[in-house]
C-alpha atoms as a PDB file:
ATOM      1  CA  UNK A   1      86.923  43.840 -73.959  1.00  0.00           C
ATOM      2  CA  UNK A   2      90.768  42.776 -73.034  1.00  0.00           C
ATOM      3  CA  UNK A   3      92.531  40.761 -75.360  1.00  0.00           C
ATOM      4  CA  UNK A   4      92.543  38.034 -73.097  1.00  0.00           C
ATOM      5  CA  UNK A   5      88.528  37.968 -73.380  1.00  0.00           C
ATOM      6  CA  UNK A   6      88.895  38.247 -77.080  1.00  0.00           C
ATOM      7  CA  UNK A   7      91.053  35.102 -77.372  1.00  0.00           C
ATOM      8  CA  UNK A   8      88.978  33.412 -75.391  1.00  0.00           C
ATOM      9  CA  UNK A   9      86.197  33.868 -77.712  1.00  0.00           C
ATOM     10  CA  UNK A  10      88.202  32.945 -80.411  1.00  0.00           C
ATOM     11  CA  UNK A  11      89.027  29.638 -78.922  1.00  0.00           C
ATOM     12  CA  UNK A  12      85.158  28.561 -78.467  1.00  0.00           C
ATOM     13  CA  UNK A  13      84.337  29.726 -81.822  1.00  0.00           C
ATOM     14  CA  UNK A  14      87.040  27.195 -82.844  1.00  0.00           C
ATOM     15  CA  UNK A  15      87.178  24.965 -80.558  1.00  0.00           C
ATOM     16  CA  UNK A  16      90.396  25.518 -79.034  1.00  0.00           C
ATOM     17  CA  UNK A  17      91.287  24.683 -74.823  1.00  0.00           C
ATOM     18  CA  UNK A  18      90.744  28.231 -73.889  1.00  0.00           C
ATOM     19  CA  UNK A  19      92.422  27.728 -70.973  1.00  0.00           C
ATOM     20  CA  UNK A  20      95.546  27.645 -72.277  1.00  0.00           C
ATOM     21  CA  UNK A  21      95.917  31.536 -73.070  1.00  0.00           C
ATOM     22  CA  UNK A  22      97.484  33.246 -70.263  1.00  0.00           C
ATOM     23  CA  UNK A  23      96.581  35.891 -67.886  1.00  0.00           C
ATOM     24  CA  UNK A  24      98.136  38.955 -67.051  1.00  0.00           C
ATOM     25  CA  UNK A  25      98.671  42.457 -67.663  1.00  0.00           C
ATOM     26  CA  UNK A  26     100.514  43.397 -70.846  1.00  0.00           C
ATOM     27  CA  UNK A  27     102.427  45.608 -69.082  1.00  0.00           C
ATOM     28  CA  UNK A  28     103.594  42.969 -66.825  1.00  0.00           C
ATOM     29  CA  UNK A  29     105.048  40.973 -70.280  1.00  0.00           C
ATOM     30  CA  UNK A  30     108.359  41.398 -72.311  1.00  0.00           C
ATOM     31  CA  UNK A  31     106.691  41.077 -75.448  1.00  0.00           C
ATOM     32  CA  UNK A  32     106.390  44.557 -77.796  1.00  0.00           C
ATOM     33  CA  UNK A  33     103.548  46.476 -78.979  1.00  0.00           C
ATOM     34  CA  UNK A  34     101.150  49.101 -77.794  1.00  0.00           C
ATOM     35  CA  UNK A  35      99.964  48.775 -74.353  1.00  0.00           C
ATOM     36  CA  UNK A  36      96.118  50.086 -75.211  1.00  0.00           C
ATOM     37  CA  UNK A  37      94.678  49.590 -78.592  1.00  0.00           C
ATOM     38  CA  UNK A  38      91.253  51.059 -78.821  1.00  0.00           C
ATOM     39  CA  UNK A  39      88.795  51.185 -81.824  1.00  0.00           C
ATOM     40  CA  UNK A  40      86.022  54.076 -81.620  1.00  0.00           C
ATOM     41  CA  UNK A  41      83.625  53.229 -84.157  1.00  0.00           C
ATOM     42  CA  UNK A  42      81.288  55.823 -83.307  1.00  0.00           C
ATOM     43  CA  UNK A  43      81.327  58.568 -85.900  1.00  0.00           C
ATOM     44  CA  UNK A  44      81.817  55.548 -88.582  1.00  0.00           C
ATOM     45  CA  UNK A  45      78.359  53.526 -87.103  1.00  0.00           C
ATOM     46  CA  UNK A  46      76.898  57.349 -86.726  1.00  0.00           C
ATOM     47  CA  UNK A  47      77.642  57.737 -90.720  1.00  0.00           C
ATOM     48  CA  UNK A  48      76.371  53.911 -91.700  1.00  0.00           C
ATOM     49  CA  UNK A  49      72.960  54.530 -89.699  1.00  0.00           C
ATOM     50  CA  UNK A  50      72.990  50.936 -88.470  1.00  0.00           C
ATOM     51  CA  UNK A  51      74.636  49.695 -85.524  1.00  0.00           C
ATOM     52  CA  UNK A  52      77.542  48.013 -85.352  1.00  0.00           C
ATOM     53  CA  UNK A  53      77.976  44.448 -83.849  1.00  0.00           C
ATOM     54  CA  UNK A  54      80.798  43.909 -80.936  1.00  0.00           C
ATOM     55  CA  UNK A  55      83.142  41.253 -81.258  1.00  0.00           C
ATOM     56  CA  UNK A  56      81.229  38.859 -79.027  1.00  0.00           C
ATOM     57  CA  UNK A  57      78.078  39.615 -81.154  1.00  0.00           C
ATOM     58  CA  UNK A  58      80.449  38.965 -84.417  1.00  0.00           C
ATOM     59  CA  UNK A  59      82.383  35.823 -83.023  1.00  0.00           C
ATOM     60  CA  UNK A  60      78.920  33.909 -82.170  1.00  0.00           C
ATOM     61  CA  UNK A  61      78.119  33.997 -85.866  1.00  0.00           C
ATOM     62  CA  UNK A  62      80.841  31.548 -86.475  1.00  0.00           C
ATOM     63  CA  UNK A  63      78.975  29.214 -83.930  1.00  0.00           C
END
């Protein structure tokens, strides 16, 4: 999921114009931080022996 996807689910769950976020590669931008930020839950989901929900799994909750 890009970040731009994950805002965008943000902004429905709260009912925000998602079509105000931008689009474009990070790379592309002037703005600092890491270019790729992953999370690997799978040896922590492995260990809980239940299965983690994704972020557009957890967002629709808040609907």
């Amino acid at each position: 999921m890009s970040r731009h996807e994950l805002g965008i689910l943000i902004a429905q769950r709260d009912g925000l114009d998602a079509s105000r976020l931008p689009v474009g590669l990070r790379a592309d931008s002037a703005l600092p931080g890491a270019l790729d930020v992953r999370l690997d839950s799978r040896a922590t989901q492995h260990k809980l022996h239940t299965a983690l929900r994704g972020a557009g799994q957890f967002l629709a909750l808040g609907s």
